[in-house]
C-alpha atoms as a PDB file:
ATOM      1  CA  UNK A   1     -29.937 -40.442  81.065  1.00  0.00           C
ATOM      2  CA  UNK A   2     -27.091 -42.917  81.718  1.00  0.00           C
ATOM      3  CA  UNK A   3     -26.389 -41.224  85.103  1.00  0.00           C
ATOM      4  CA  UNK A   4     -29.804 -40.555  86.359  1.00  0.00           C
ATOM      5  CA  UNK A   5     -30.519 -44.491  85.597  1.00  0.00           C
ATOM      6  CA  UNK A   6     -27.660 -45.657  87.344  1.00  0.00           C
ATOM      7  CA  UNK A   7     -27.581 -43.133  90.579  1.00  0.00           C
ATOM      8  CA  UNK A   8     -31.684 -42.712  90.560  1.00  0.00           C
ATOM      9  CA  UNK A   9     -32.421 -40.424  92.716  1.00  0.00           C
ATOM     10  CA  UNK A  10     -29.023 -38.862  93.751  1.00  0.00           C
ATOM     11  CA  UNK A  11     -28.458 -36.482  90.160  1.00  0.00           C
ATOM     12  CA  UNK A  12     -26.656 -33.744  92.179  1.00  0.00           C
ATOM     13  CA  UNK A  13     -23.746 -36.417  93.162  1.00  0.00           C
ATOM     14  CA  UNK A  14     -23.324 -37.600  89.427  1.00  0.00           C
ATOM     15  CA  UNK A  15     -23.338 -34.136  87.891  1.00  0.00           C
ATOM     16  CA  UNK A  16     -20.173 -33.391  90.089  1.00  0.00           C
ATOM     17  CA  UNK A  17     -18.312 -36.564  89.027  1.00  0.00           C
ATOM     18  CA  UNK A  18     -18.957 -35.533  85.235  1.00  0.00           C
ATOM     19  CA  UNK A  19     -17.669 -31.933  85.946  1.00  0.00           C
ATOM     20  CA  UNK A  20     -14.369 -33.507  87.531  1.00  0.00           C
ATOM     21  CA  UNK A  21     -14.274 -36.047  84.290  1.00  0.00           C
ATOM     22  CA  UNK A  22     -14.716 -33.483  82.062  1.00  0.00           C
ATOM     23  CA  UNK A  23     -11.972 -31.065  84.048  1.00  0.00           C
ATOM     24  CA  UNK A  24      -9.505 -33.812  83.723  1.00  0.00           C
ATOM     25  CA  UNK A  25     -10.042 -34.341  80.056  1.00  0.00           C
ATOM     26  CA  UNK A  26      -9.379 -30.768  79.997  1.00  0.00           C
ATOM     27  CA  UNK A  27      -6.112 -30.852  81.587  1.00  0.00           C
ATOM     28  CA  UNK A  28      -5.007 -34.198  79.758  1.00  0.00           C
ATOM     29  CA  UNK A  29      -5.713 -32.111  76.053  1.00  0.00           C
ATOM     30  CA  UNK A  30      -3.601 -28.652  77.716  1.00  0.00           C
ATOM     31  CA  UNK A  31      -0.965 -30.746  78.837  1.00  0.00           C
ATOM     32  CA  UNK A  32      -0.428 -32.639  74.918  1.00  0.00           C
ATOM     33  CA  UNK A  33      -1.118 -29.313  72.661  1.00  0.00           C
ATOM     34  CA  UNK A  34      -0.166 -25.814  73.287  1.00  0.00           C
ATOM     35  CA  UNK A  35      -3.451 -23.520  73.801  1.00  0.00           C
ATOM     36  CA  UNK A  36      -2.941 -20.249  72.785  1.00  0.00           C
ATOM     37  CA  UNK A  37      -6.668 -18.996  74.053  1.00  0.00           C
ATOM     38  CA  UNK A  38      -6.852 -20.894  77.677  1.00  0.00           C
ATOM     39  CA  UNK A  39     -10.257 -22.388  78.251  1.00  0.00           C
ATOM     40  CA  UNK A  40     -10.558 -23.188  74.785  1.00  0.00           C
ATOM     41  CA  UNK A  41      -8.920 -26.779  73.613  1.00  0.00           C
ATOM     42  CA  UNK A  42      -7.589 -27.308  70.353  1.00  0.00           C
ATOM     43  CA  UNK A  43      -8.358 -30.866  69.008  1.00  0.00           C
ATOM     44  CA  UNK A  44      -5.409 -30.515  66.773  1.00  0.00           C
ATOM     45  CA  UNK A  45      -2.011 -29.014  67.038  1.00  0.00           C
ATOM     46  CA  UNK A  46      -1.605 -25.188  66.315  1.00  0.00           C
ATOM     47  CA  UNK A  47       0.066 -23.905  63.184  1.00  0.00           C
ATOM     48  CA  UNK A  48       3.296 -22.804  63.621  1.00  0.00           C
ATOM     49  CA  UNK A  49       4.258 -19.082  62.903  1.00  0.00           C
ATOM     50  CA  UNK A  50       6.332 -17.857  61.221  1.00  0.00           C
ATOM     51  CA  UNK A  51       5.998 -20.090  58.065  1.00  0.00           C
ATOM     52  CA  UNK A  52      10.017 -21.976  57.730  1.00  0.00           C
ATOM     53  CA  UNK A  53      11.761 -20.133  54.702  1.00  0.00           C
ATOM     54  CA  UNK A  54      13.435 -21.988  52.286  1.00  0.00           C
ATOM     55  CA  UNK A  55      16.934 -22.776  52.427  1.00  0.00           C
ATOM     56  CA  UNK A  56      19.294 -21.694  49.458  1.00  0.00           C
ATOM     57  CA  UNK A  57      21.114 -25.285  47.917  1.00  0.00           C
ATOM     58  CA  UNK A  58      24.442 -25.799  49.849  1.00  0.00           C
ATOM     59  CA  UNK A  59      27.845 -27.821  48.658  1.00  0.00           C
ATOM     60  CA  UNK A  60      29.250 -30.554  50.950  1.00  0.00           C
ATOM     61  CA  UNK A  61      31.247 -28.053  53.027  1.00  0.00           C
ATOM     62  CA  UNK A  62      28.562 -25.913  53.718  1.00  0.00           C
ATOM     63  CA  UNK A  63      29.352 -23.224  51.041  1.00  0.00           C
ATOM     64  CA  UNK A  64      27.165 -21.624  48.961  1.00  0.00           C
ATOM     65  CA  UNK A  65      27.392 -22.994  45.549  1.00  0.00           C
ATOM     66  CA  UNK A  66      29.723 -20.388  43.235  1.00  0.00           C
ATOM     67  CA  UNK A  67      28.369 -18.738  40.221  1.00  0.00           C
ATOM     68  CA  UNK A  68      31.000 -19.537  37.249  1.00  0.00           C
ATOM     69  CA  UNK A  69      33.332 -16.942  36.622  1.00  0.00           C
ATOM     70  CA  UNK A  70      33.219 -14.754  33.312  1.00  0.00           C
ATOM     71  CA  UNK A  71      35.548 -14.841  30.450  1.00  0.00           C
ATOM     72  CA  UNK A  72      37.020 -12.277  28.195  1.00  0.00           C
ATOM     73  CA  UNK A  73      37.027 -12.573  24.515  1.00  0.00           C
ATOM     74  CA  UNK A  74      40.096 -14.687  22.899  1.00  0.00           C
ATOM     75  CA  UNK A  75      42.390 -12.592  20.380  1.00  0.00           C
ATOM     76  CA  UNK A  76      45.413 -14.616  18.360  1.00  0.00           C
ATOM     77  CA  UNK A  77      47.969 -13.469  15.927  1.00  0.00           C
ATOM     78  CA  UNK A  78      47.199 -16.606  13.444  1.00  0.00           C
ATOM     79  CA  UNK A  79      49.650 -14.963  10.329  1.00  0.00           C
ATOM     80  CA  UNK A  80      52.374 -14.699   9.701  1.00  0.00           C
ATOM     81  CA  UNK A  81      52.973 -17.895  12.257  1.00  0.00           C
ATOM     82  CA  UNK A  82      55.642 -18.184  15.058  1.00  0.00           C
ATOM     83  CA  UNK A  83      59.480 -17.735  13.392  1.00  0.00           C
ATOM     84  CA  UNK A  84      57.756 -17.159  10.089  1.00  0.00           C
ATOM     85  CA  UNK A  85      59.041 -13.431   8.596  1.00  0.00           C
ATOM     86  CA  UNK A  86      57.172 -11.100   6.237  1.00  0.00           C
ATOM     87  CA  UNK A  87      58.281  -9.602   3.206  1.00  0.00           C
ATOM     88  CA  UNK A  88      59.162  -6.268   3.042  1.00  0.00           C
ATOM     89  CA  UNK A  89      56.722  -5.412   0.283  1.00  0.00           C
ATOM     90  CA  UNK A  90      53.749  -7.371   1.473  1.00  0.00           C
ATOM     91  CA  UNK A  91      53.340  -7.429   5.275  1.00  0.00           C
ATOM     92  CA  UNK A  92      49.948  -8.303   5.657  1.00  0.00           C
ATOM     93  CA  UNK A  93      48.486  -9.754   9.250  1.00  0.00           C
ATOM     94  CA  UNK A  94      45.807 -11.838   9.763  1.00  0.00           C
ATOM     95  CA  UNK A  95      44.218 -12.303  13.237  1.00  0.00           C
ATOM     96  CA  UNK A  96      41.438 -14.539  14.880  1.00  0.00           C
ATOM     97  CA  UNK A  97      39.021 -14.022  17.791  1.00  0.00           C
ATOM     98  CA  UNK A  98      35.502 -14.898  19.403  1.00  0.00           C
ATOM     99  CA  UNK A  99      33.546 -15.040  22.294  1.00  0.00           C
ATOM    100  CA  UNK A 100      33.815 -17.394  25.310  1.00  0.00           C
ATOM    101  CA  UNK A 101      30.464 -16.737  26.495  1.00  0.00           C
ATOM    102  CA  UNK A 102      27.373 -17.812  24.460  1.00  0.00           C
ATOM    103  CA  UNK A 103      25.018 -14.889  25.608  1.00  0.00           C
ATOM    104  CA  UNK A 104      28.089 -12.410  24.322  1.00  0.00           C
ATOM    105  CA  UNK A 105      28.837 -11.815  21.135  1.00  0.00           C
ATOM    106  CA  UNK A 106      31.820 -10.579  19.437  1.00  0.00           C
ATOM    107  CA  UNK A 107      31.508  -6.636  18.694  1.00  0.00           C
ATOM    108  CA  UNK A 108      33.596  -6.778  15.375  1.00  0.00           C
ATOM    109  CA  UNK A 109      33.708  -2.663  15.189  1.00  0.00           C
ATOM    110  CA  UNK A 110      35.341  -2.743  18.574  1.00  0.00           C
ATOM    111  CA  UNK A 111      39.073  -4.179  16.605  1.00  0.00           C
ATOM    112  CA  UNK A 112      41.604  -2.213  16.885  1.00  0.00           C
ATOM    113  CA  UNK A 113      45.538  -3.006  15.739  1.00  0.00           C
ATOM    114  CA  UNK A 114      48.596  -1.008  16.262  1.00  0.00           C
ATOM    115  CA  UNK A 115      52.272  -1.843  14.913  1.00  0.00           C
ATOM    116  CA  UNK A 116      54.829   0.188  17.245  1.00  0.00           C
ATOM    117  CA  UNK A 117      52.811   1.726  18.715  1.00  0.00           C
ATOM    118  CA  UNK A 118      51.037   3.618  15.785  1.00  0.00           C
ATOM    119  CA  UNK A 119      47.564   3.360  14.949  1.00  0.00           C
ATOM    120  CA  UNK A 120      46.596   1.005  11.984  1.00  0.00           C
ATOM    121  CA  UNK A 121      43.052   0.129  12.533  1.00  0.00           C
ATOM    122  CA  UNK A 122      41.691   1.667   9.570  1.00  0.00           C
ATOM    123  CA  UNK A 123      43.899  -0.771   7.156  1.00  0.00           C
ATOM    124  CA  UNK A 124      42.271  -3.773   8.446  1.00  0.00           C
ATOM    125  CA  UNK A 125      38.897  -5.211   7.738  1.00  0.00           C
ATOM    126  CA  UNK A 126      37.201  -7.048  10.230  1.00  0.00           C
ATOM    127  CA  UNK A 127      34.194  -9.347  10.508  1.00  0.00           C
ATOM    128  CA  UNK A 128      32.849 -11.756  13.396  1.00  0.00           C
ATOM    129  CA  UNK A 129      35.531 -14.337  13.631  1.00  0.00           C
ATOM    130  CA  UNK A 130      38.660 -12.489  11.977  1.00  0.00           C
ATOM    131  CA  UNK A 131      40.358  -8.960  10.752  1.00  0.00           C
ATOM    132  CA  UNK A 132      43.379  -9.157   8.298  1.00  0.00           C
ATOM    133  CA  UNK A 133      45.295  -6.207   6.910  1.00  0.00           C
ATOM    134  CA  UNK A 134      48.634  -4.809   6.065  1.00  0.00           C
ATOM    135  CA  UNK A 135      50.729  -3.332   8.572  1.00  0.00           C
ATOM    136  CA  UNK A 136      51.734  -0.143   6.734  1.00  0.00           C
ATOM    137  CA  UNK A 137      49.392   2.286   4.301  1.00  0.00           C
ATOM    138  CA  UNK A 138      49.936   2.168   0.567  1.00  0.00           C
ATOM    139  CA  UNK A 139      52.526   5.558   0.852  1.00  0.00           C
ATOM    140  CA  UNK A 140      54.410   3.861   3.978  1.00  0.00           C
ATOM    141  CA  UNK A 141      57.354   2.027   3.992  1.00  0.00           C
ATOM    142  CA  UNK A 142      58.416  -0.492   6.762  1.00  0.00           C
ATOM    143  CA  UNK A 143      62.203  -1.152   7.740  1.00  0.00           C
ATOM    144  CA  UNK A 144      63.350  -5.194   7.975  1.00  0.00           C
ATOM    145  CA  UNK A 145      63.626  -6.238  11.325  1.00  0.00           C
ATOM    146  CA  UNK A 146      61.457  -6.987  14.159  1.00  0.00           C
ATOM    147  CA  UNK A 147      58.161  -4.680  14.618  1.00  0.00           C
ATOM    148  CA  UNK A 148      55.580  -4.958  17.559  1.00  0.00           C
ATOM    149  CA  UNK A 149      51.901  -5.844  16.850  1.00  0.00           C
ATOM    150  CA  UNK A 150      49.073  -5.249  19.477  1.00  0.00           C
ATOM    151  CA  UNK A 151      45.468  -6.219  18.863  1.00  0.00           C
ATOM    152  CA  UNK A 152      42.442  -5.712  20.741  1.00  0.00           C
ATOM    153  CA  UNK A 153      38.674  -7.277  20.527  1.00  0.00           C
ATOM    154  CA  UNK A 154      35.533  -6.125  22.913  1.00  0.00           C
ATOM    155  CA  UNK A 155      32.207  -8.130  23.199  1.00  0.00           C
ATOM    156  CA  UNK A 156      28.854  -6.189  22.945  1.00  0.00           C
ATOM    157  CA  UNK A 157      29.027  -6.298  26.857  1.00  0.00           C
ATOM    158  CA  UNK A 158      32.672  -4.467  26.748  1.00  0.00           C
ATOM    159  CA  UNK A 159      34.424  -7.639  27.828  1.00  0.00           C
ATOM    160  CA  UNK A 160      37.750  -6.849  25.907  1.00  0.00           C
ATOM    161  CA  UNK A 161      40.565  -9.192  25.303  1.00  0.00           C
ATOM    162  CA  UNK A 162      44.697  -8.086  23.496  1.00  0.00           C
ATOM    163  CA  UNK A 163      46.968 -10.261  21.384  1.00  0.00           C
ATOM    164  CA  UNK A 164      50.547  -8.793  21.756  1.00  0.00           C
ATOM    165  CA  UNK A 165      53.438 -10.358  19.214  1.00  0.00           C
ATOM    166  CA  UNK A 166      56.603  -9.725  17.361  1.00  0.00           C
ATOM    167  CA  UNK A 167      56.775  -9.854  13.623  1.00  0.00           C
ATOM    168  CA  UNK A 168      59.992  -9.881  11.786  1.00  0.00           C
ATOM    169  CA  UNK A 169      60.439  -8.087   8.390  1.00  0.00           C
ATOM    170  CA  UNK A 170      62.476  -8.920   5.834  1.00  0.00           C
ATOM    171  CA  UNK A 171      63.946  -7.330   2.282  1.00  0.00           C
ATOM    172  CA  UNK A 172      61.655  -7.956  -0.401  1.00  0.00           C
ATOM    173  CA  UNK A 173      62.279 -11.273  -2.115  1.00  0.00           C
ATOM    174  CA  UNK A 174      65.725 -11.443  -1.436  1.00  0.00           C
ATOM    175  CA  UNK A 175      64.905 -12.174   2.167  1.00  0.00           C
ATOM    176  CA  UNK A 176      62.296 -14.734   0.631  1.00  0.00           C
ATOM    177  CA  UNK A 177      64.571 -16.579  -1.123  1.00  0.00           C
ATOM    178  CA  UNK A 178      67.251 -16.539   1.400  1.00  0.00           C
ATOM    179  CA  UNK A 179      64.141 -18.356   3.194  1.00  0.00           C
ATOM    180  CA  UNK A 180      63.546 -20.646   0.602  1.00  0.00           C
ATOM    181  CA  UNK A 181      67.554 -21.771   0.077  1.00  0.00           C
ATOM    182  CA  UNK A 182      67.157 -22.595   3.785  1.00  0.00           C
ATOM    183  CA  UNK A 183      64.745 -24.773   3.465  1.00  0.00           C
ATOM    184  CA  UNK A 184      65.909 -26.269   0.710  1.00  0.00           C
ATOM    185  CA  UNK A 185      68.929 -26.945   1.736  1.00  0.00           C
ATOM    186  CA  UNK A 186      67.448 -29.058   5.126  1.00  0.00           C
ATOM    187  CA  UNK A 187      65.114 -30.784   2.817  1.00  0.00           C
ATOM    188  CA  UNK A 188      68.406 -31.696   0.918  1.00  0.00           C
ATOM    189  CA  UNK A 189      70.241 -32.748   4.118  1.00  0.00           C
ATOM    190  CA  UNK A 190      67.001 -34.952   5.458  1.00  0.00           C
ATOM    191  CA  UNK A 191      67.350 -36.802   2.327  1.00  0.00           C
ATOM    192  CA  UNK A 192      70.467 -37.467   1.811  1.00  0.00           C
ATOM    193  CA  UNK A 193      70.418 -38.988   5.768  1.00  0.00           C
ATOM    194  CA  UNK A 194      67.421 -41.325   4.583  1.00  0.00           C
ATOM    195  CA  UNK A 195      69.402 -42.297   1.293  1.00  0.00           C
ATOM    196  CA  UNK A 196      71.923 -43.421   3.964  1.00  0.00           C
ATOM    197  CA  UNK A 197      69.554 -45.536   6.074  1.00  0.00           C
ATOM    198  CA  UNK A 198      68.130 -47.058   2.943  1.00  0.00           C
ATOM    199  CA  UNK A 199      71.228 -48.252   1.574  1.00  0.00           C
ATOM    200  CA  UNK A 200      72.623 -49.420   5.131  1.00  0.00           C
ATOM    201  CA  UNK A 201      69.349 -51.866   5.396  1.00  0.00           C
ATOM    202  CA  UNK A 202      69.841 -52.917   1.663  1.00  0.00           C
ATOM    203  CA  UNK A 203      73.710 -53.912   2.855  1.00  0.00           C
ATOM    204  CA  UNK A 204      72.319 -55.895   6.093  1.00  0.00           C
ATOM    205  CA  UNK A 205      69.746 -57.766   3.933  1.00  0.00           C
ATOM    206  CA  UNK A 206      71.952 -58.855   1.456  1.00  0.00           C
END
C-alpha cells in the first residue's frame, strides 16, 4: 500500500525496486551465516556438527594425570628383635603384617614361614595382623648359631609381600645368662661412671 501511494500509478517500477531490496537482504544474511540449503536463510547461526567431546583433566605439562601406583602387603620380623638371640629350648618367632591398600585385605591363610629353607608353616598360628610360632616341631632340635627365617603374606587380591632375617640361637639358659652377666655388667660400668660425675660436681661445689 506504501508503494502504490507513493509511486501512484507506476506499481510495475516499485515492485522491481522491492525485488532488488529484498535480493540484497538476501545476500547481506548469506554473506554473515553459513546456509547449508541455498535459497533458504537461516535467521540464526547453524549448529555445529559434530558435537565437541570432552577433554580428559590435564597436569600443567600437558600429561595425563597418573593413577597412584599399588602397594604390596608389609611383612616384619618383630621377635626376637635385631642382635637379640633365642634360647635353644624356646625359639619362638613372632611376626607382623597388613595391608597398604584399604580396598585389600590381608588373606591371613596365605602365611607361610620357613627356617633354612624347611617348611614350618604349620607351627605357626596366624590371624589378621600377626602369626607367631616356634621355629622347630616338638620332636626337633635346633643347633646354636645363626638360622635363616623367610616369611611371606598375600592379600585377597594375591598382592604378596616376604620378610627375610637372621636369628641367632643360643644354648639353653647358659647362653641366657651369659646374656644377662653382659648386661649386667654395662649396667654396672654406667653406674659406676655416673657415681664419678656425681662426686666430681659435689667436689666443684664445695
Amino acid at each position: 500500500m506504501r508503494c502504490i501511494r507513493v509511486h501512484r500509478g507506476r506499481f510495475a517500477p516499485c515492485a522491481a525496486a522491492l525485488l532488488v531490496l529484498a535480493a540484497a537482504r538476501h545476500e547481506a544474511r548469506a554473506q554473515t551465516y553459513p546456509q547449508p540449503y541455498p535459497g533458504y536463510p537461516q535467521p540464526y547461526p547453524p549448529p555445529q556438527y559434530p558435537y565437541p567431546q570432552p577433554v580428559p583433566p590435564t597436569t600443567p605439562s600437558g600429561q595425563s594425570p597418573a593413577l597412584p601406583s599399588y602397594h604390596a602387603p608389609t611383612i616384619i620380623v618383630a621377635a626376637p628383635a635385631d642382635g637379640t638371640p633365642l634360647p635353644e629350648d624356646k625359639p619362638v618367632a613372632v611376626l607382623r603384617f597388613m595391608s597398604v591398600e584399604p580396598t585389600d585385605p590381608i588373606d591371613a591363610l596365605s602365611f607361610s614361614v620357613a627356617v633354612d629353607g624347611k617348611e614350618k608353616t604349620s607351627l605357626f598360628q596366624a590371624t589378621p595382623g600377626e602369626a607367631w610360632g616356634p621355629l622347630v616341631g616338638p620332636n626337633e632340635t635346633i643347633t646354636a648359631g645363626q638360622h635363616e627365617l623367610t616369611a611371606r603374606i598375600c592379600t585377597s587380591h594375591g598382592e604378596c609381600g616376604t620378610a627375610k632375617t637372621t636369628v641367632t640361637v643360643v644354648a639353653g639358659a647358659s647362653g641366657l645368662q651369659v646374656t644377662a652377666a653382659k648386661a649386667a655388667e654395662q649396667k654396672q660400668k654406667r653406674t659406676k661412671i655416673l657415681d664419678t660425675v656425681v662426686q666430681a660436681v659435689r667436689v666443684l661445689f664445695r
